[in-house]
N, C-alpha and C. Protein backbone atom coordinates (compact mmCIF):
# COMPACT_ATOMS: atom_id res chain seq x y z
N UNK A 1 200.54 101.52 158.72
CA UNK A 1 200.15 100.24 158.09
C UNK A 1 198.76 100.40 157.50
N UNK A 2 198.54 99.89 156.13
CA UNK A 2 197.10 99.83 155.49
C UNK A 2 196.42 99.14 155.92
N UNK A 3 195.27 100.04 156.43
CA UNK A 3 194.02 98.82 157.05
C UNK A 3 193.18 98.36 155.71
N UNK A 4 193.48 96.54 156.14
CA UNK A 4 192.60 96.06 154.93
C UNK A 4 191.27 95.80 155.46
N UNK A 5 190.69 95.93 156.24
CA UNK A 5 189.58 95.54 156.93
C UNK A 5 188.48 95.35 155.99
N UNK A 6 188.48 96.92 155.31
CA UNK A 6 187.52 97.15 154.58
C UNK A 6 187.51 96.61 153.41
N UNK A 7 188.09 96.15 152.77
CA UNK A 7 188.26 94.97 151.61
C UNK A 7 187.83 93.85 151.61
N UNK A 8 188.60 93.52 152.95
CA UNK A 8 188.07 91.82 153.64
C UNK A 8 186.51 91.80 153.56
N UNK A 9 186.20 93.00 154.23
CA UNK A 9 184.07 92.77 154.61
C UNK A 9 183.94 92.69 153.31
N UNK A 10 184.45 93.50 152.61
CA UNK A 10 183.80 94.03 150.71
C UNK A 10 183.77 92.59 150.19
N UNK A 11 185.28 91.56 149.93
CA UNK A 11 185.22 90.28 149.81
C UNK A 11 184.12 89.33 150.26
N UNK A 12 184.41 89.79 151.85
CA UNK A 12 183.39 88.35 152.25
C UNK A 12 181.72 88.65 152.07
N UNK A 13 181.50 90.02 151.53
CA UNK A 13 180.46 90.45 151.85
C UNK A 13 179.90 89.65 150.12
N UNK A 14 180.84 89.97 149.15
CA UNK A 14 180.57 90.20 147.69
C UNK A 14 180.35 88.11 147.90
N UNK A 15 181.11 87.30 148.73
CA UNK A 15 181.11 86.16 148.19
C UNK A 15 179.64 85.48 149.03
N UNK A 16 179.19 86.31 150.16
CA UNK A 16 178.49 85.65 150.85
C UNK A 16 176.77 86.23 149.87
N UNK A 17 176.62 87.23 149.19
CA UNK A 17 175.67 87.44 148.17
C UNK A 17 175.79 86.38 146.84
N UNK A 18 177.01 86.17 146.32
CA UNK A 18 177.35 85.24 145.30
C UNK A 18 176.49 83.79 145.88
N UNK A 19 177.10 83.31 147.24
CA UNK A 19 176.74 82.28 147.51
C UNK A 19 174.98 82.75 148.03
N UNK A 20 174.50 82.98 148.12
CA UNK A 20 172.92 82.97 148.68
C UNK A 20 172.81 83.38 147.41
N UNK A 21 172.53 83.74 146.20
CA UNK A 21 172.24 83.97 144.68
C UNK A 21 172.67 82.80 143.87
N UNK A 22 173.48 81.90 144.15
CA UNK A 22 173.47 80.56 143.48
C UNK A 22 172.23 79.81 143.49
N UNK A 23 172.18 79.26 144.97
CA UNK A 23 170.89 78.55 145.55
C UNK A 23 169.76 78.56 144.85
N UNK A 24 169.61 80.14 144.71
CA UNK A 24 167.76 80.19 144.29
C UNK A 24 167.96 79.69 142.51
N UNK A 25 169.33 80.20 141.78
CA UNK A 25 169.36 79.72 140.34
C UNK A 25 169.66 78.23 140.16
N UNK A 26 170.22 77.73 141.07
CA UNK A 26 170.57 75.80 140.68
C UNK A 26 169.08 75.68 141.19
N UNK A 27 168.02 76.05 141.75
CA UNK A 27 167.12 75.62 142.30
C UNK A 27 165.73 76.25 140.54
N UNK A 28 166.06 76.90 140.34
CA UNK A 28 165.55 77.70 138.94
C UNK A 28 165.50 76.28 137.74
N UNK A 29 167.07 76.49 137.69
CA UNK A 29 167.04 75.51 136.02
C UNK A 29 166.61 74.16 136.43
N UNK A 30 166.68 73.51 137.64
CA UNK A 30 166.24 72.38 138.36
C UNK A 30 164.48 72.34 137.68
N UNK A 31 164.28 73.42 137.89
CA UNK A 31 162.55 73.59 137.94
C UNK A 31 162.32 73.82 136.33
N UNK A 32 163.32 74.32 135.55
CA UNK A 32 162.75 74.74 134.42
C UNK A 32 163.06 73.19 133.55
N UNK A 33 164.36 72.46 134.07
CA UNK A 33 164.07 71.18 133.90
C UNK A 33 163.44 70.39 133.22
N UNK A 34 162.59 70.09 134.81
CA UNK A 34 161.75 69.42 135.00
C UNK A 34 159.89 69.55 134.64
N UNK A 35 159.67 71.05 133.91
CA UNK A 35 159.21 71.20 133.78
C UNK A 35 159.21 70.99 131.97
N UNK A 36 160.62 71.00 131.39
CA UNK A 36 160.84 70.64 130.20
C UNK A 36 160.50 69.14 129.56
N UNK A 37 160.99 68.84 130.94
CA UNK A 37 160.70 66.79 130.92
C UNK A 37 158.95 66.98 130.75
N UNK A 38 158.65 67.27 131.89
CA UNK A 38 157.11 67.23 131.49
C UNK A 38 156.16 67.86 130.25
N UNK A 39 156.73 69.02 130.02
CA UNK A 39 156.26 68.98 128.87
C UNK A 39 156.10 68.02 127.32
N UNK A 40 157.81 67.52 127.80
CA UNK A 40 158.02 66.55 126.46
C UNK A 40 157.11 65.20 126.27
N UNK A 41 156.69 64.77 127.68
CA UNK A 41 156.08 63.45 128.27
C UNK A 41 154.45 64.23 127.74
N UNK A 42 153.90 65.47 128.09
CA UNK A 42 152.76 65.67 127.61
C UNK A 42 152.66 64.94 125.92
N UNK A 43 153.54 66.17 125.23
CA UNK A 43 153.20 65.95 124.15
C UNK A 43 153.82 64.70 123.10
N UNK A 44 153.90 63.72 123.62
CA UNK A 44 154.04 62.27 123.43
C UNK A 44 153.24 61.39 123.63
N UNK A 45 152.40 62.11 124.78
CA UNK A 45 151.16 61.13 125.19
C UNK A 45 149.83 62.07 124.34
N UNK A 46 150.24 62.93 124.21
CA UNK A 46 148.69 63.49 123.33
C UNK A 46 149.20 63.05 121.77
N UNK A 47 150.52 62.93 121.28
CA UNK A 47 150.64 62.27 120.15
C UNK A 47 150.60 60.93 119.89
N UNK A 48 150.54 59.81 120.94
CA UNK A 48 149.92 58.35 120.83
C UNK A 48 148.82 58.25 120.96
N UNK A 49 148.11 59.72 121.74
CA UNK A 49 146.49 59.42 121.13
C UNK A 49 146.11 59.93 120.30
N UNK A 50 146.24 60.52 119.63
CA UNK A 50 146.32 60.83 118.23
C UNK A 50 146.24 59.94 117.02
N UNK A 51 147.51 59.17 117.23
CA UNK A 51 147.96 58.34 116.22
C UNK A 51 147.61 56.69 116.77
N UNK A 52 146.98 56.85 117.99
CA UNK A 52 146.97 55.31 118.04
C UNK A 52 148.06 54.80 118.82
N UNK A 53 147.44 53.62 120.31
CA UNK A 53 148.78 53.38 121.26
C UNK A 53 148.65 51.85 121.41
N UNK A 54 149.53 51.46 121.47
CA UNK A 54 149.69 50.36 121.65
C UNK A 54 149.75 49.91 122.85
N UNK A 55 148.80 49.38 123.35
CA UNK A 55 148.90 48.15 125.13
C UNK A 55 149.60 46.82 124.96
N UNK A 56 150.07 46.25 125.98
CA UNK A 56 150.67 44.92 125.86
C UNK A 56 149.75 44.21 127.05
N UNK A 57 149.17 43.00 126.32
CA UNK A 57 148.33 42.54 127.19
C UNK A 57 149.37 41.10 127.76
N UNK A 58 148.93 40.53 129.25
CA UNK A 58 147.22 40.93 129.55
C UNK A 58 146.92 42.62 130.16
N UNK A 59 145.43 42.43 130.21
CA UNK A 59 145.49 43.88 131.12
C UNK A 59 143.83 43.80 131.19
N UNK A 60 143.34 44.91 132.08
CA UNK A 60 142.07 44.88 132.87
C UNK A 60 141.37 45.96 132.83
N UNK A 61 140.39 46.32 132.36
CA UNK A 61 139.67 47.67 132.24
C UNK A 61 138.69 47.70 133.29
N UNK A 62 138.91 48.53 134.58
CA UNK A 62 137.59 48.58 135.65
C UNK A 62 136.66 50.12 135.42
N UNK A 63 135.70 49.72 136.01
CA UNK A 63 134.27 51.35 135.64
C UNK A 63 135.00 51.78 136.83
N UNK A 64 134.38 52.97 137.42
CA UNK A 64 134.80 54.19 138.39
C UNK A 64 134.54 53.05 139.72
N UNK A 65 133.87 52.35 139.38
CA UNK A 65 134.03 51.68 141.26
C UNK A 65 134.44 50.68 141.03
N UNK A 66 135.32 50.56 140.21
CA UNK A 66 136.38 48.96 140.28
C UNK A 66 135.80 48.14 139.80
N UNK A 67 134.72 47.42 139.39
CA UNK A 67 134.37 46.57 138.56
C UNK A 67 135.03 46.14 137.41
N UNK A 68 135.19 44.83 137.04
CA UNK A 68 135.32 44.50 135.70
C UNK A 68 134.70 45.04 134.75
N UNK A 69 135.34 45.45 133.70
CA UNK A 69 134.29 45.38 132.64
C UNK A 69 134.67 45.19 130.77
N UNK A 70 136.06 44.83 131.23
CA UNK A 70 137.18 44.46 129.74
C UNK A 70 138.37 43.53 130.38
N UNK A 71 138.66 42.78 129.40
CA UNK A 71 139.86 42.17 130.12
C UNK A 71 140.21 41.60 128.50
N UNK A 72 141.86 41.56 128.72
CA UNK A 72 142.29 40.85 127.17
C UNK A 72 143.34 39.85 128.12
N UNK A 73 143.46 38.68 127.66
CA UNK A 73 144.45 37.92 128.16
C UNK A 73 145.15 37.23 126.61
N UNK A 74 146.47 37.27 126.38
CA UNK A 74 147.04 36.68 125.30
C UNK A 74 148.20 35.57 125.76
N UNK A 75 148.50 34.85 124.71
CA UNK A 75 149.10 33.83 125.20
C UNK A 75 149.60 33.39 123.88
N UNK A 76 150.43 31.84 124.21
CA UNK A 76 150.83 31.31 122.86
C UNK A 76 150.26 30.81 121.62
N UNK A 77 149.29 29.90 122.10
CA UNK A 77 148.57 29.55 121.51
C UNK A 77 146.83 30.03 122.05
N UNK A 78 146.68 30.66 123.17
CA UNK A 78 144.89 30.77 123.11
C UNK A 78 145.14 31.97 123.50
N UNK A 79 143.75 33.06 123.43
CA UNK A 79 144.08 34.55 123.45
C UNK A 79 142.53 34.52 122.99
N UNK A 80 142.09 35.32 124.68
CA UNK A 80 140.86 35.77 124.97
C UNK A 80 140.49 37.03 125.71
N UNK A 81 139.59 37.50 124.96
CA UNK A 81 138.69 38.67 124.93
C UNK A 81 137.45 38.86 125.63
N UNK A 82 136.93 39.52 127.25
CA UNK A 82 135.87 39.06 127.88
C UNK A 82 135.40 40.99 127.92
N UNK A 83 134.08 40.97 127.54
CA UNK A 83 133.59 42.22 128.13
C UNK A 83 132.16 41.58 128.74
N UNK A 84 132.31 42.56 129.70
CA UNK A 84 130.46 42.15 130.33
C UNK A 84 130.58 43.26 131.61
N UNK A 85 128.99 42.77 132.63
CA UNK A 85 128.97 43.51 133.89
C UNK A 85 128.43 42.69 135.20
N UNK A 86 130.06 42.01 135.86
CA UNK A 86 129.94 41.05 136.63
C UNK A 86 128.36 41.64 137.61
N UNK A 87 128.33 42.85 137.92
CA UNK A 87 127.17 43.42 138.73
C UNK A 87 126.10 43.06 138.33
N UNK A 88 125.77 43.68 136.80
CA UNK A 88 124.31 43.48 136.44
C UNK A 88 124.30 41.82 135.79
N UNK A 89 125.10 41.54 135.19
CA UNK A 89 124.90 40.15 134.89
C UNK A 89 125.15 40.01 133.46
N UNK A 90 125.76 39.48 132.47
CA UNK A 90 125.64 39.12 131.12
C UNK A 90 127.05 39.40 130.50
N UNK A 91 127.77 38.71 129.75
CA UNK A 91 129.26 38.86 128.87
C UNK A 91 128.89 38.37 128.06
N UNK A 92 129.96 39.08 127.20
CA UNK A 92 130.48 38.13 125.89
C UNK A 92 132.15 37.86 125.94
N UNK A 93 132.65 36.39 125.40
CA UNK A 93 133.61 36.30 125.44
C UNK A 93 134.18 35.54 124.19
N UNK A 94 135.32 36.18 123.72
CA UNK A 94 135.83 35.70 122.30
C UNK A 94 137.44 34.88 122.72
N UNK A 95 136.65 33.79 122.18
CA UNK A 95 138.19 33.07 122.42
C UNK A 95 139.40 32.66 121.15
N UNK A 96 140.74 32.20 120.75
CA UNK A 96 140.86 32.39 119.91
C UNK A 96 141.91 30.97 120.23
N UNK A 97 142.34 30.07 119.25
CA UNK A 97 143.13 29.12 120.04
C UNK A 97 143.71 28.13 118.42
N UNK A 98 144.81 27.55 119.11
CA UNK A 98 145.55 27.51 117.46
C UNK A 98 144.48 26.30 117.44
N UNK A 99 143.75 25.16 118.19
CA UNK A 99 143.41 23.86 117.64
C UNK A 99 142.30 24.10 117.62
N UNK A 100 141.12 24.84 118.29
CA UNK A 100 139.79 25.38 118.36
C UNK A 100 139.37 26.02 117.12
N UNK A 101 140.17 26.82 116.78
CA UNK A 101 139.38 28.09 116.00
C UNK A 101 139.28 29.46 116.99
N UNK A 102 137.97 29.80 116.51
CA UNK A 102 137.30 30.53 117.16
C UNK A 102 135.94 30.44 117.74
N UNK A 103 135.72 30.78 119.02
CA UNK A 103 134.63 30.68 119.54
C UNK A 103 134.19 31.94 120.86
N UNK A 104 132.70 32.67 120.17
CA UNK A 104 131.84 33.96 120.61
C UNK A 104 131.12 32.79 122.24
N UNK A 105 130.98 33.15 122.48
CA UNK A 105 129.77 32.86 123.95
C UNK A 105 129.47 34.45 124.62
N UNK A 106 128.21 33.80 124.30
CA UNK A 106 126.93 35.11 124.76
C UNK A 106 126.25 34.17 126.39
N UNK A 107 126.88 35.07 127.56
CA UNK A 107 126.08 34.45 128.93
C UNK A 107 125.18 35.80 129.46
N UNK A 108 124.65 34.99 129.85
CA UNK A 108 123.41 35.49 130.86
C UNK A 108 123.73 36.10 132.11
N UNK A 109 122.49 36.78 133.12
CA UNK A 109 123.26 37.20 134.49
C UNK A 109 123.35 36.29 135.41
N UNK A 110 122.84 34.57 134.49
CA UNK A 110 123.35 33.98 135.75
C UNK A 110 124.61 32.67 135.23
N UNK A 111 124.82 33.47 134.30
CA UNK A 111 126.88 32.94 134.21
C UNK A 111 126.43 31.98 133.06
N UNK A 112 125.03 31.75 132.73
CA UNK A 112 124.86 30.48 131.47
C UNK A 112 125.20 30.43 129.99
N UNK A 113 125.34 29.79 129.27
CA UNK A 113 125.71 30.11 128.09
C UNK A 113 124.54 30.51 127.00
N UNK A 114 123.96 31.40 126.93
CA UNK A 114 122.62 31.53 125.84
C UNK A 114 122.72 31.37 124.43
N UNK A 115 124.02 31.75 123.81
CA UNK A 115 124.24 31.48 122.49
C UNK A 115 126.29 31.34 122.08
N UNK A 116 126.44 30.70 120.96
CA UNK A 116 127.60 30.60 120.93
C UNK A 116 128.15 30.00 119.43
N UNK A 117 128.61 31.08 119.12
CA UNK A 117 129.44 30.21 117.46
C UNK A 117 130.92 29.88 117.73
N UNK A 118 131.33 28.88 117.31
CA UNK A 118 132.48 28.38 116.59
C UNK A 118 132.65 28.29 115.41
N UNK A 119 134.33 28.65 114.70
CA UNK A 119 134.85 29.08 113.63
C UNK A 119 136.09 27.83 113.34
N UNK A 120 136.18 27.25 112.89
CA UNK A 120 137.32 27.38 112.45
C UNK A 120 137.35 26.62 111.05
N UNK A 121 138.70 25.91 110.39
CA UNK A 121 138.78 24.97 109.15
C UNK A 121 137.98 24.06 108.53
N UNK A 122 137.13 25.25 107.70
CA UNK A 122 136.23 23.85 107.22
C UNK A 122 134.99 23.50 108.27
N UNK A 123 134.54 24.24 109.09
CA UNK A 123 133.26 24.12 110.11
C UNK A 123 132.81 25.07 110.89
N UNK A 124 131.47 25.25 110.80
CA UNK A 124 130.99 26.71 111.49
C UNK A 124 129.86 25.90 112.74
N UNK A 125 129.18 26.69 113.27
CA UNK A 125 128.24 25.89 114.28
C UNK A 125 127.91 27.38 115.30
N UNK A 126 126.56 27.47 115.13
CA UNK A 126 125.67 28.40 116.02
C UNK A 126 124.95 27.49 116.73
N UNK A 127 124.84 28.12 118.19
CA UNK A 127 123.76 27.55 119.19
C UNK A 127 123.23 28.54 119.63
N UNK A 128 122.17 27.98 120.09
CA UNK A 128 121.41 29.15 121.30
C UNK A 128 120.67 28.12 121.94
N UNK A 129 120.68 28.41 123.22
CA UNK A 129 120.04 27.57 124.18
C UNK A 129 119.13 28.32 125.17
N UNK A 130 117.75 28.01 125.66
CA UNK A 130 117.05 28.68 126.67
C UNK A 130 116.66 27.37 127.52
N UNK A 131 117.09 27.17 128.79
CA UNK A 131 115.84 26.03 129.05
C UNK A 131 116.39 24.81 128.69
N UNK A 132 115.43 23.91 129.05
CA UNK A 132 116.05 22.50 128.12
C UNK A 132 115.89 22.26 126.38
N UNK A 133 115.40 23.59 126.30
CA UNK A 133 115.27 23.50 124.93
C UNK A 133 116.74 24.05 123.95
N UNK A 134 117.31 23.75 122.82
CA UNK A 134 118.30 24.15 122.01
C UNK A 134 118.29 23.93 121.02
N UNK A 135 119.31 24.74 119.94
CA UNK A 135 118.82 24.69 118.35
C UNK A 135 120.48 24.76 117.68
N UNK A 136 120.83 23.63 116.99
CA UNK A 136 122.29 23.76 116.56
C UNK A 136 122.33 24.21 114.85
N UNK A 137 122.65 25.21 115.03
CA UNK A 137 122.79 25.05 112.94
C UNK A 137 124.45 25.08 113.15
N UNK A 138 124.83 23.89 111.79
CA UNK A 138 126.10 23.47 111.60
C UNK A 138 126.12 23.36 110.04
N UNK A 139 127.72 23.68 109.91
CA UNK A 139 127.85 23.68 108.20
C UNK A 139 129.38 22.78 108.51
N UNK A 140 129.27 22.15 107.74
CA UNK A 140 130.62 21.71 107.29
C UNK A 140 131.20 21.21 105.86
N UNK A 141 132.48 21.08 105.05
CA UNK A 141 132.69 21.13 104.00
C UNK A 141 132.38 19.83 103.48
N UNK A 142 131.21 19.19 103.26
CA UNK A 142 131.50 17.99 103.55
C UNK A 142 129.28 18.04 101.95
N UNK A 143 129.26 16.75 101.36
CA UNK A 143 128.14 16.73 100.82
C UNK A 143 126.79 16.95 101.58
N UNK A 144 126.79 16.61 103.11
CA UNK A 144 125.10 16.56 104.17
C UNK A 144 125.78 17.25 105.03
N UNK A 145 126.88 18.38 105.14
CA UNK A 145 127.04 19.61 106.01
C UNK A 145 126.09 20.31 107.03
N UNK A 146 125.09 20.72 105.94
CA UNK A 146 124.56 21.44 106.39
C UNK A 146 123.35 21.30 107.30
N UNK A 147 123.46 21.52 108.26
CA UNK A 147 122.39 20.95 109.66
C UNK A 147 122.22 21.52 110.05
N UNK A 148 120.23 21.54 110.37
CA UNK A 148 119.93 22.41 111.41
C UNK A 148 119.04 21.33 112.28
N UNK A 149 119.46 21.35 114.02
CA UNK A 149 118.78 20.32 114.97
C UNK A 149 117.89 21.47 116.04
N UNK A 150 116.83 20.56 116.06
CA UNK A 150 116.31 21.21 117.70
C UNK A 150 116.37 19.96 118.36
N UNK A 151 116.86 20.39 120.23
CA UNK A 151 117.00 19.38 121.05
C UNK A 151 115.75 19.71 121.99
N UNK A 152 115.70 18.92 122.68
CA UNK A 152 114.50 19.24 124.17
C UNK A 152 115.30 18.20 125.13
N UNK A 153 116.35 19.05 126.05
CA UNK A 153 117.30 18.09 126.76
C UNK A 153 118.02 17.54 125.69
N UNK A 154 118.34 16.40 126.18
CA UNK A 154 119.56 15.93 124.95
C UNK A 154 118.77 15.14 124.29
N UNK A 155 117.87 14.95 124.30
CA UNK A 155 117.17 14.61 122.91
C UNK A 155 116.58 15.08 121.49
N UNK A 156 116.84 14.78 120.00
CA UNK A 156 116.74 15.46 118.86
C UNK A 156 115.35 15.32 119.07
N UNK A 157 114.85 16.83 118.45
CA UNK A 157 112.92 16.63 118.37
C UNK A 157 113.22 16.85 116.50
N UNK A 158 113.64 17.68 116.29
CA UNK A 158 113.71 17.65 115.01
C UNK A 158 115.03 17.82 114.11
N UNK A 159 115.15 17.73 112.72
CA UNK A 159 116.43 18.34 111.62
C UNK A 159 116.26 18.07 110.48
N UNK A 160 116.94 19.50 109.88
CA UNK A 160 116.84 19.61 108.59
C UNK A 160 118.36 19.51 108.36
N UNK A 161 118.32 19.08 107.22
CA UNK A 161 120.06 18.91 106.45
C UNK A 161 119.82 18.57 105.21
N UNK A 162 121.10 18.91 104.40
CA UNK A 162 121.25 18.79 103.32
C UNK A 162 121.39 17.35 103.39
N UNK A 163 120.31 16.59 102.05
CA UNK A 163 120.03 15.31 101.34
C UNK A 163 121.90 15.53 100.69
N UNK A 164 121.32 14.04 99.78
CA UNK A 164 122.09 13.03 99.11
C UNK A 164 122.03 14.43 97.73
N UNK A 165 122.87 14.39 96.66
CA UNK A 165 122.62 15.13 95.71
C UNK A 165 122.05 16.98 95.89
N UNK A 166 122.35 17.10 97.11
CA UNK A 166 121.74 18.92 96.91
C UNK A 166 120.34 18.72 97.69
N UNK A 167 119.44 17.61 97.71
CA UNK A 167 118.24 17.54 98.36
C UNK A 167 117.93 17.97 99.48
N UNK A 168 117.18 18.69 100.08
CA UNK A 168 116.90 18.83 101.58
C UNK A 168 116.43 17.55 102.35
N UNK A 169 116.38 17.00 103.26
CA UNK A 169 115.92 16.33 104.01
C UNK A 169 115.17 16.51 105.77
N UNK A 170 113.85 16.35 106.02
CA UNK A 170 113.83 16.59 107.18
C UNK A 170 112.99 15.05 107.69
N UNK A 171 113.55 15.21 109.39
CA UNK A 171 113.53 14.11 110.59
C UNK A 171 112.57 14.72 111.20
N UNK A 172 111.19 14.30 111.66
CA UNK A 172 110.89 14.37 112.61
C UNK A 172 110.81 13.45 114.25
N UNK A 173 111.06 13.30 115.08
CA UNK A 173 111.39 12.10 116.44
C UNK A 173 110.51 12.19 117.24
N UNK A 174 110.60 10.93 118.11
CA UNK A 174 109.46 10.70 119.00
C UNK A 174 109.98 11.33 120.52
N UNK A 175 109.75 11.26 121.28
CA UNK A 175 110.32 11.31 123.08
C UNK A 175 111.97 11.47 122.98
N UNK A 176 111.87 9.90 122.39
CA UNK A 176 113.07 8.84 122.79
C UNK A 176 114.36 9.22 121.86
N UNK A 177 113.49 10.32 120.71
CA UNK A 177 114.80 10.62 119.58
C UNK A 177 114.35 10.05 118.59
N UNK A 178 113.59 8.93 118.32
CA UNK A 178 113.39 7.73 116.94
C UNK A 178 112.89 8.48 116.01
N UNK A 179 113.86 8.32 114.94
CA UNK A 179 112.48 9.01 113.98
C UNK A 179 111.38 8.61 113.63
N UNK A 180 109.87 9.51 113.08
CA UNK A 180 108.70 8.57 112.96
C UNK A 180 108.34 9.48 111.46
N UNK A 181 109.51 10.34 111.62
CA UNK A 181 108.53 11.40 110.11
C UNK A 181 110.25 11.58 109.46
N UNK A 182 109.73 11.09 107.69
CA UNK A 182 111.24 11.60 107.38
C UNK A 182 110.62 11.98 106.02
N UNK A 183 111.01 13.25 105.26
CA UNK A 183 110.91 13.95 104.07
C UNK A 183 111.65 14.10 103.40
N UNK A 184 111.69 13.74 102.16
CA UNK A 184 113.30 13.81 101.62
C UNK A 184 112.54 13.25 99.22
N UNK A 185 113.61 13.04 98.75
CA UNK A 185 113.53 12.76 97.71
C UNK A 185 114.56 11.31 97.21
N UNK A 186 114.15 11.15 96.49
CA UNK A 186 114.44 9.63 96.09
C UNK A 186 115.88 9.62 95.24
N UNK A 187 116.79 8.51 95.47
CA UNK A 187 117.93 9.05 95.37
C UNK A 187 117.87 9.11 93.26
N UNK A 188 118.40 9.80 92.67
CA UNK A 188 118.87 9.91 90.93
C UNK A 188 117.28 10.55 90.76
N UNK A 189 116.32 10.98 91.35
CA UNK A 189 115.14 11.34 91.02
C UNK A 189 114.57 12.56 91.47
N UNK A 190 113.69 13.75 90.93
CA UNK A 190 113.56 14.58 91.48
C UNK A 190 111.67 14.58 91.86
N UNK A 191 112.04 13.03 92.74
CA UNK A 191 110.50 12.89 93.44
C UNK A 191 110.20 12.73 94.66
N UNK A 192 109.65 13.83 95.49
CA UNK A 192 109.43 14.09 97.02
C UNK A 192 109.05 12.88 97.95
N UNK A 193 109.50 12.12 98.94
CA UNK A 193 108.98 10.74 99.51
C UNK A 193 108.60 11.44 100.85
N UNK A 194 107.53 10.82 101.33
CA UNK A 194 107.44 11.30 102.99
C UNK A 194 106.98 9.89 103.96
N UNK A 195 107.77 9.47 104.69
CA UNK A 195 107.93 8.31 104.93
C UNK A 195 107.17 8.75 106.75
N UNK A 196 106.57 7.69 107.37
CA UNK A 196 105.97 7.89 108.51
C UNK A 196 106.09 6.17 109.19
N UNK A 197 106.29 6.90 110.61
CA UNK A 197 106.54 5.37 111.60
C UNK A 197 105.53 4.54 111.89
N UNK A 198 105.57 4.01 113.12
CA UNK A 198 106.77 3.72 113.25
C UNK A 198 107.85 2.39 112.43
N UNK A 199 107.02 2.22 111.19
CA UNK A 199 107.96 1.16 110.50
C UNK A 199 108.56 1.46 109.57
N UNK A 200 109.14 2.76 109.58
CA UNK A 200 110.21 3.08 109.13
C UNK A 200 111.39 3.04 110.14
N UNK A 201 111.52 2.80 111.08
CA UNK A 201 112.89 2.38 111.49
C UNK A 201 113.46 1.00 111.45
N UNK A 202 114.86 1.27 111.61
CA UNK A 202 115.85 -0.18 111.33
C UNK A 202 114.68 -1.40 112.30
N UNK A 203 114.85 -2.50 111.15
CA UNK A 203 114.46 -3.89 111.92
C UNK A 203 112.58 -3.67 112.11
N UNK A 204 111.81 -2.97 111.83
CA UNK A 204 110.81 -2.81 112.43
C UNK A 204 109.94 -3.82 111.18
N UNK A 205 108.87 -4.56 111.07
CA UNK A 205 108.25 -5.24 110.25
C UNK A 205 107.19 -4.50 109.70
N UNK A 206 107.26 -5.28 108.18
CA UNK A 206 106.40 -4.45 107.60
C UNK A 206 106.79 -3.40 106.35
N UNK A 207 106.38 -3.17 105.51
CA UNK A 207 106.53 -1.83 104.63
C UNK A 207 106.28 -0.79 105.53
N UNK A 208 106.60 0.45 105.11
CA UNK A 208 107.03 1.93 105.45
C UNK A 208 105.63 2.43 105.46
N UNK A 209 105.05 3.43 105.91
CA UNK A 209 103.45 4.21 105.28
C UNK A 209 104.58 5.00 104.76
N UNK A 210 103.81 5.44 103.63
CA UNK A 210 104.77 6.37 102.57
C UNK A 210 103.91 7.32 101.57
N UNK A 211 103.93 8.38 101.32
CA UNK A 211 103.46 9.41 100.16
C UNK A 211 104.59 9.67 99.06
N UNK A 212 104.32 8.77 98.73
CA UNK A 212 105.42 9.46 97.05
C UNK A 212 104.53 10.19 96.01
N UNK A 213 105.28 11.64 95.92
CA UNK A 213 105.34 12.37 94.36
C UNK A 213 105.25 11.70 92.95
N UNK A 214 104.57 12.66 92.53
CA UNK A 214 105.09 11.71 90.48
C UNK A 214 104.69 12.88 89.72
N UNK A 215 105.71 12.44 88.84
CA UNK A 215 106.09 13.58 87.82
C UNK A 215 104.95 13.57 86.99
C-alpha cells in the first residue's frame, strides 16, 4: 500500500505557510490603504489653503491658553464680529442687522464704550466718549444734517450744523443746555449775525444783544 503520509505533511505544510503569508499581506494593503486615504486628505487640505477655505459660522478663535480672541456669530437677520483681549482689556465689535445698519464699538479694558459709528440708509453718526464728556458728529440726508455736538453728561455745551440755505450755524449753552451764544447768517442774505443771551431765548424780554455784518 502507498504511503501518503508524505504528501499529507507537504499539503498541510504548503497550506499552513499560505495561511501565515496571507495575514501579514491583508494586513499590508490595509496599511497602504490607509495611508492612501491620508495622503488624499493631506493634499486637499494644503489645496483649501491655497485657494482659500471656507468656515461656517458661528465659531471661536482661542490664543495658546484658551482665551478669546475672535468670534463670528451669524444669524438671520443680525451677524456679529468681536475681536479683542478679554485678559488685557479692549475689543472691537462689528455688528450688522437688517433694521440697524451697521454699527463699529471701540471698548476699553474696562468693558466701556470709547468710540462708535453707525451706518446705515441715509445716516451716519460717530461718537467718542471719555468721562462725562462726549462729542457726536452726525450726517443725515436731510437740509441741517449735518451736526457736530459736545455733551458734558447729558447736557449740550456746544454745536455746529449746517444753517438754513448751506450756512453754518453755531450754539453755544449755559450749565442747563440754554443757549446764550448763537452764530449763524440771516436767512436770503449773505450777512454773519452773532446773537448773545440771555435774551435771546424763547419768551425772554427785550431785544437780542446782537453783532450784525454789512456788506
Amino acid at each position: 500500500m502507498r504511503d501518503l503520509t508524505s504528501p499529507i505533511a507537504v499539503v498541510l505544510g504548503l497550506m499552513v505557510v499560505t495561511a501565515a503569508g496571507v495575514a501579514p499581506n491583508a494586513e499590508l494593503s490595509e496599511a497602504y490603504s490607509a495611508i492612501a486615504r491620508l495622503e488624499a486628505r493631506i493634499a486637499k487640505l494644503e489645496g483649501a489653503r491655497l485657494q482659500g477655505q471656507t468656515v461656517r459660522a458661528p465659531f471661536l478663535v482661542v490664543d495658546r491658553d484658551g482665551s478669546p480672541i475672535l468670534s463670528v456669530m451669524g444669524g438671520d437677520s443680525t451677524r456679529r464680529l468681536w475681536f479683542g483681549d478679554e485678559d488685557r482689556g479692549g475689543s472691537v465689535e462689528l455688528t450688522m442687522s437688517s433694521d440697524r445698519g451697521g454699527v463699529v464699538s471701540v471698548r476699553d479694558a474696562t468693558n466701556s464704550v470709547r468710540a462708535a459709528m453707525i451706518a446705515s440708509k441715509n445716516f451716519g453718526q460717530f461718537r467718542a466718549l471719555a468721562g462725562s464728556h462726549s462729542a457726536y458728529l452726525t450726517a443725515e440726508d436731510k437740509e441741517q444734517g449735518a451736526v457736530l455736538s459736545l455733551f458734558s453728561g447729558d447736557t449740550p455745551s456746544a454745536r455746529i450744523r449746517a444753517g438754513l440755505e448751506g450756512h453754518g450755524a453755531l450754539f453755544l449753552t449755559d450749565k442747563s443746555g440754554s443757549p446764550l451764544v448763537r452764530a449763524g447768517m440771516l436767512k436770503g442774505a449773505d450777512v454773519g449775525v452773532v446773537w448773545t443771551g440771555p435774551r435771546t431765548r424763547a419768551g425772554s424780554m427785550g431785544p437780542p444783544s446782537l453783532i450784525q455784518g454789512a456788506k
